[in-house]
PDB file of N, CA and C in Angstrom:
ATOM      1  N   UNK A   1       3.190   1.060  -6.885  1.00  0.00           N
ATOM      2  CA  UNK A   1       2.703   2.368  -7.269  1.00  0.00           C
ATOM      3  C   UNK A   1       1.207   2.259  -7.521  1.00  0.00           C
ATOM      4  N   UNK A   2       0.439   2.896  -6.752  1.00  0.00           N
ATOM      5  CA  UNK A   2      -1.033   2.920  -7.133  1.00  0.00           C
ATOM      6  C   UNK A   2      -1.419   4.014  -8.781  1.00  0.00           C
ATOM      7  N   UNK A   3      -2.136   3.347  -9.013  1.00  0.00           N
ATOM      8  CA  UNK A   3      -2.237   3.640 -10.497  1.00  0.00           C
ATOM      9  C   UNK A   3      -3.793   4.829 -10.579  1.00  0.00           C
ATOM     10  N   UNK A   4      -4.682   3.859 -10.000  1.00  0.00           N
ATOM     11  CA  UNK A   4      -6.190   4.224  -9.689  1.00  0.00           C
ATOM     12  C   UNK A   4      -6.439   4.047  -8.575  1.00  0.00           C
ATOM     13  N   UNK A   5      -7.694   4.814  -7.532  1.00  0.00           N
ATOM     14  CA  UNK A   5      -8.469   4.246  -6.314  1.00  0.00           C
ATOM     15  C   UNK A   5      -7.498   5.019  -5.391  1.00  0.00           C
ATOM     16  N   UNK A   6      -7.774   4.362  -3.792  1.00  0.00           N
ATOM     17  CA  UNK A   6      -7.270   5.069  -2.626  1.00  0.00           C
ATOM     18  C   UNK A   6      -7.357   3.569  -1.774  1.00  0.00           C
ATOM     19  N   UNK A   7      -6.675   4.112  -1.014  1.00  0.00           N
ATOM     20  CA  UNK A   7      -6.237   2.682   0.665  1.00  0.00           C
ATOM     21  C   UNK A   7      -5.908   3.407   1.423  1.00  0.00           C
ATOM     22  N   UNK A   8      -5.765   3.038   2.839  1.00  0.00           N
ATOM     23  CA  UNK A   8      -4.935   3.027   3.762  1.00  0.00           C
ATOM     24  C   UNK A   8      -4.609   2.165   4.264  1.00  0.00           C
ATOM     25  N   UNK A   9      -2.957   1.913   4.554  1.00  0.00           N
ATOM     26  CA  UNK A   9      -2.343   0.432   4.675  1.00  0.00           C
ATOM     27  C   UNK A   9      -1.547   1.261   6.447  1.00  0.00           C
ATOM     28  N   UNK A  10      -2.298   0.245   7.340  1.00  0.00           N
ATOM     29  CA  UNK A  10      -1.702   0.059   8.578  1.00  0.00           C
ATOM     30  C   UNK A  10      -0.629  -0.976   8.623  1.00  0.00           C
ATOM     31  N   UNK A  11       0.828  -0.708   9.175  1.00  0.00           N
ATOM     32  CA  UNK A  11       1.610  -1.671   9.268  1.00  0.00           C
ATOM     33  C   UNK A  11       1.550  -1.787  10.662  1.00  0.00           C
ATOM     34  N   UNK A  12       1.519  -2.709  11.184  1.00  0.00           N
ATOM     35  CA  UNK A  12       1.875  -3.275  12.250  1.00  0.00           C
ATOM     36  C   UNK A  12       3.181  -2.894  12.734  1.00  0.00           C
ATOM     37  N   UNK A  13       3.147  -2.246  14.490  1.00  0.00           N
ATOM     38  CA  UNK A  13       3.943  -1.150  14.987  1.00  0.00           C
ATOM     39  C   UNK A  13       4.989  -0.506  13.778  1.00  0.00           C
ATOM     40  N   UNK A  14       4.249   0.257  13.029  1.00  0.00           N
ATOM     41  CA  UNK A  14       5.271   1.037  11.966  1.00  0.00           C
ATOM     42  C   UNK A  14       3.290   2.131  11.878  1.00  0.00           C
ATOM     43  N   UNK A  15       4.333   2.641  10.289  1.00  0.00           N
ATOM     44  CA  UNK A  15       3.249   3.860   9.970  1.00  0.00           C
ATOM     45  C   UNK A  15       2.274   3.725   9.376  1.00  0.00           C
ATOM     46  N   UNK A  16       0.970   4.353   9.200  1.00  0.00           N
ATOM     47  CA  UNK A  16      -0.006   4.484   8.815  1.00  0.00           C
ATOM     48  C   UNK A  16      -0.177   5.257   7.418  1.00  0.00           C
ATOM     49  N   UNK A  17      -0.308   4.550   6.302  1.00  0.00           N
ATOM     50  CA  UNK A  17      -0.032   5.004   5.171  1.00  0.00           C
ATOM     51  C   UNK A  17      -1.208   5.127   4.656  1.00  0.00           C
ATOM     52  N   UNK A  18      -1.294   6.265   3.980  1.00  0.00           N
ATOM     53  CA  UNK A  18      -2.596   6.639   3.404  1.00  0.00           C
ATOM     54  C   UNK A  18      -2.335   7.188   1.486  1.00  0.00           C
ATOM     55  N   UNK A  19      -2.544   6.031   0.678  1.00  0.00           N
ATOM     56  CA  UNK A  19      -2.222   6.275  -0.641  1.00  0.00           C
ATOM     57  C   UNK A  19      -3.121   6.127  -1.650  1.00  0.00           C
ATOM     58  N   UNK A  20      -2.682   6.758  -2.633  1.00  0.00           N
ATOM     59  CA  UNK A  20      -3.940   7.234  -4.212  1.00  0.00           C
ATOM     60  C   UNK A  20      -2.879   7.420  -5.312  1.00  0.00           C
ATOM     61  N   UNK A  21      -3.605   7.874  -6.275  1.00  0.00           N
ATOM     62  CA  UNK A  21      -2.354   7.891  -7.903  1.00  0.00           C
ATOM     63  C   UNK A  21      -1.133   8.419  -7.638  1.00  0.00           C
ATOM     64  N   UNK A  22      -0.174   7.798  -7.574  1.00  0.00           N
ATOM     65  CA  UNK A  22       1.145   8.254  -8.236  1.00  0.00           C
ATOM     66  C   UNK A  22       1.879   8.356  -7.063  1.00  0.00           C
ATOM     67  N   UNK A  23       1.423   7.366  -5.596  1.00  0.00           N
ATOM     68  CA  UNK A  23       2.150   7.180  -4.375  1.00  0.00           C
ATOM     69  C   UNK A  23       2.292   5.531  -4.629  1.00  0.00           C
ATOM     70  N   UNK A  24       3.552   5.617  -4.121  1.00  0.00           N
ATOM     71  CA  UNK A  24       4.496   4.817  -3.920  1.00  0.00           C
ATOM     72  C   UNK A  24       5.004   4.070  -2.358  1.00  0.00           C
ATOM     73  N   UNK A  25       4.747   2.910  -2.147  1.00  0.00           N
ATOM     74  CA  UNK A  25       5.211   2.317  -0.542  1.00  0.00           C
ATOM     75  C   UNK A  25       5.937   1.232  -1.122  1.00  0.00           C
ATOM     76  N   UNK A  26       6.898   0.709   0.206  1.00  0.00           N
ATOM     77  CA  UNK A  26       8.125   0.175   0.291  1.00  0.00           C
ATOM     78  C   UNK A  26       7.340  -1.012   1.645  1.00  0.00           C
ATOM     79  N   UNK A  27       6.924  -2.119   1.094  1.00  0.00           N
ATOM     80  CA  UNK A  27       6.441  -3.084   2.321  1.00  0.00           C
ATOM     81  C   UNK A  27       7.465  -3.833   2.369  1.00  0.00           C
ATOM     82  N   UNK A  28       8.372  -4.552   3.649  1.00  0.00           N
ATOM     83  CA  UNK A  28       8.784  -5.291   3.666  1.00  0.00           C
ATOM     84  C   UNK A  28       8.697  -6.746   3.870  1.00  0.00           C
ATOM     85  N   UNK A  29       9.357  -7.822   3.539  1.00  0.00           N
ATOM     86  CA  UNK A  29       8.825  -8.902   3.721  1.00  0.00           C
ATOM     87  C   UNK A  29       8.906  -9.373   5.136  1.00  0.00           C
ATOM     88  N   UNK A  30       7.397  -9.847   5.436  1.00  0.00           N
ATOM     89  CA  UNK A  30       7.014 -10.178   7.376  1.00  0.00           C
ATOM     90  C   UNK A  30       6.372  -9.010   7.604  1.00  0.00           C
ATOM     91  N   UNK A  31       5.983  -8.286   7.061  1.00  0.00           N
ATOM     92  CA  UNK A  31       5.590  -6.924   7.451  1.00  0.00           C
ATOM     93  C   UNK A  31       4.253  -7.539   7.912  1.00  0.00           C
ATOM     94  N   UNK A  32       3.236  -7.219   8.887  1.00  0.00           N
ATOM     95  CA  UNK A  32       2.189  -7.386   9.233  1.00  0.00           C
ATOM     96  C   UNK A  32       1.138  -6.027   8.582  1.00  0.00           C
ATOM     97  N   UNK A  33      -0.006  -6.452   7.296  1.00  0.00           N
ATOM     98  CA  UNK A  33      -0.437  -5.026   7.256  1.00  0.00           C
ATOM     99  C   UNK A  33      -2.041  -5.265   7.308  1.00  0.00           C
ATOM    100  N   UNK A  34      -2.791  -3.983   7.280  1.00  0.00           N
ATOM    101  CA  UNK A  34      -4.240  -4.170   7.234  1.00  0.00           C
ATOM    102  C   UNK A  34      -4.774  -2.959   6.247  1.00  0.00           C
ATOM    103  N   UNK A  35      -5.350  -3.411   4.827  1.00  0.00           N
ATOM    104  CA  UNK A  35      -5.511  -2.784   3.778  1.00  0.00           C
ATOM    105  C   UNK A  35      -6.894  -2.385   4.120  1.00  0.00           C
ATOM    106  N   UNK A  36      -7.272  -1.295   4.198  1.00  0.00           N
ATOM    107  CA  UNK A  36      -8.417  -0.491   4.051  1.00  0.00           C
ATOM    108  C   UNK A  36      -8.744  -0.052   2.898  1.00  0.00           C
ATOM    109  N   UNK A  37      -9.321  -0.305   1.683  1.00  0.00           N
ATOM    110  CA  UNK A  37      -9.549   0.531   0.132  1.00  0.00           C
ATOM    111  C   UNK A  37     -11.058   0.991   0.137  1.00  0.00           C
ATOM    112  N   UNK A  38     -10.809   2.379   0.190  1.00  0.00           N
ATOM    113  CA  UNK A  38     -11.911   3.108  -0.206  1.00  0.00           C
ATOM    114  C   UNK A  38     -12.564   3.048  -1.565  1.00  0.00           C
ATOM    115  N   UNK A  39     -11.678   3.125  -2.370  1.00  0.00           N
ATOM    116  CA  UNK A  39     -11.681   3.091  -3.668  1.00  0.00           C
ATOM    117  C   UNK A  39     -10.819   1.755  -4.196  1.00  0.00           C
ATOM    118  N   UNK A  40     -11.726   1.031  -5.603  1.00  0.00           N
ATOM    119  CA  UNK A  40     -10.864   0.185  -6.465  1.00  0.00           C
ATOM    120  C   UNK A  40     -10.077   0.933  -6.774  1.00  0.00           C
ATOM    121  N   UNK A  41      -8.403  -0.266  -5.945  1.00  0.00           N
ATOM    122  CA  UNK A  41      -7.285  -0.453  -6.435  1.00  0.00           C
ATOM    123  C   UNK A  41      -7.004  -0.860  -7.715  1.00  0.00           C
ATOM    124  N   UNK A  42      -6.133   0.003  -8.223  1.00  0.00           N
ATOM    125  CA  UNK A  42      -5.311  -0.520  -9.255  1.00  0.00           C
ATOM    126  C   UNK A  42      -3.880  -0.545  -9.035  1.00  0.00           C
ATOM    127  N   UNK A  43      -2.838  -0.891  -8.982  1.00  0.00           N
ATOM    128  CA  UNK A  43      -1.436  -0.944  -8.695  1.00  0.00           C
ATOM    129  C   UNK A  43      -0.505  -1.488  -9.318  1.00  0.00           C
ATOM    130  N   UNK A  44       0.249  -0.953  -9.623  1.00  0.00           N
ATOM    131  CA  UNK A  44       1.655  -2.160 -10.228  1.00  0.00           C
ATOM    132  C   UNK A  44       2.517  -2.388  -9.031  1.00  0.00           C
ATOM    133  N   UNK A  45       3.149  -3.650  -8.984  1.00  0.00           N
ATOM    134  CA  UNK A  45       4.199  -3.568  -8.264  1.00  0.00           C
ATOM    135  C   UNK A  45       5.408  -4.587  -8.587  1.00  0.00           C
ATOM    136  N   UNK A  46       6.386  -4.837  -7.484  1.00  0.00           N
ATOM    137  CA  UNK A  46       7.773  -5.487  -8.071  1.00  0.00           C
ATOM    138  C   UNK A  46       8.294  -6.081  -6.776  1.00  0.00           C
ATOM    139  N   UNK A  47       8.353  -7.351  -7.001  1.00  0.00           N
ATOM    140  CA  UNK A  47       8.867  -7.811  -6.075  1.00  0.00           C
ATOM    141  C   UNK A  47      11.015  -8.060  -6.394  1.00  0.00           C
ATOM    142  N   UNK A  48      11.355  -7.851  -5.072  1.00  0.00           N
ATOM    143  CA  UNK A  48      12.552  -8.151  -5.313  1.00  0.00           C
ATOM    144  C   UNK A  48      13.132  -9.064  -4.114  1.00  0.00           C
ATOM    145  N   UNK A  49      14.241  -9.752  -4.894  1.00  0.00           N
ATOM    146  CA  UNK A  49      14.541 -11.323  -3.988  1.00  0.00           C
ATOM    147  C   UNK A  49      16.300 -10.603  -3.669  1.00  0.00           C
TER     148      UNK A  49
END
């Protein structure tokens, strides 16, 4: 969950995500991505096994 700031996260052949406060993405593991941040990130996140 982005907290503060803005990105756009390209996944590799998948979608083009464009996120800021209070959006939420689902990366999977192997995912190929390329983080663009316009703005300092802030984020929490959670990994699960």
């Amino acid at each position: 969950m982005v907290i503060s700031g803005s990105a756009t996260i390209e996944v590799a052949d998948g979608p083009t995500l464009h996120v800021g406060p209070g959006d939420m993405a689902v990366l999977r593991e192997g995912d190929c991505t390329t983080w663009t941040v316009h703005e300092t990130l802030r984020k929490a996140y959670a990994i699960n096994q």
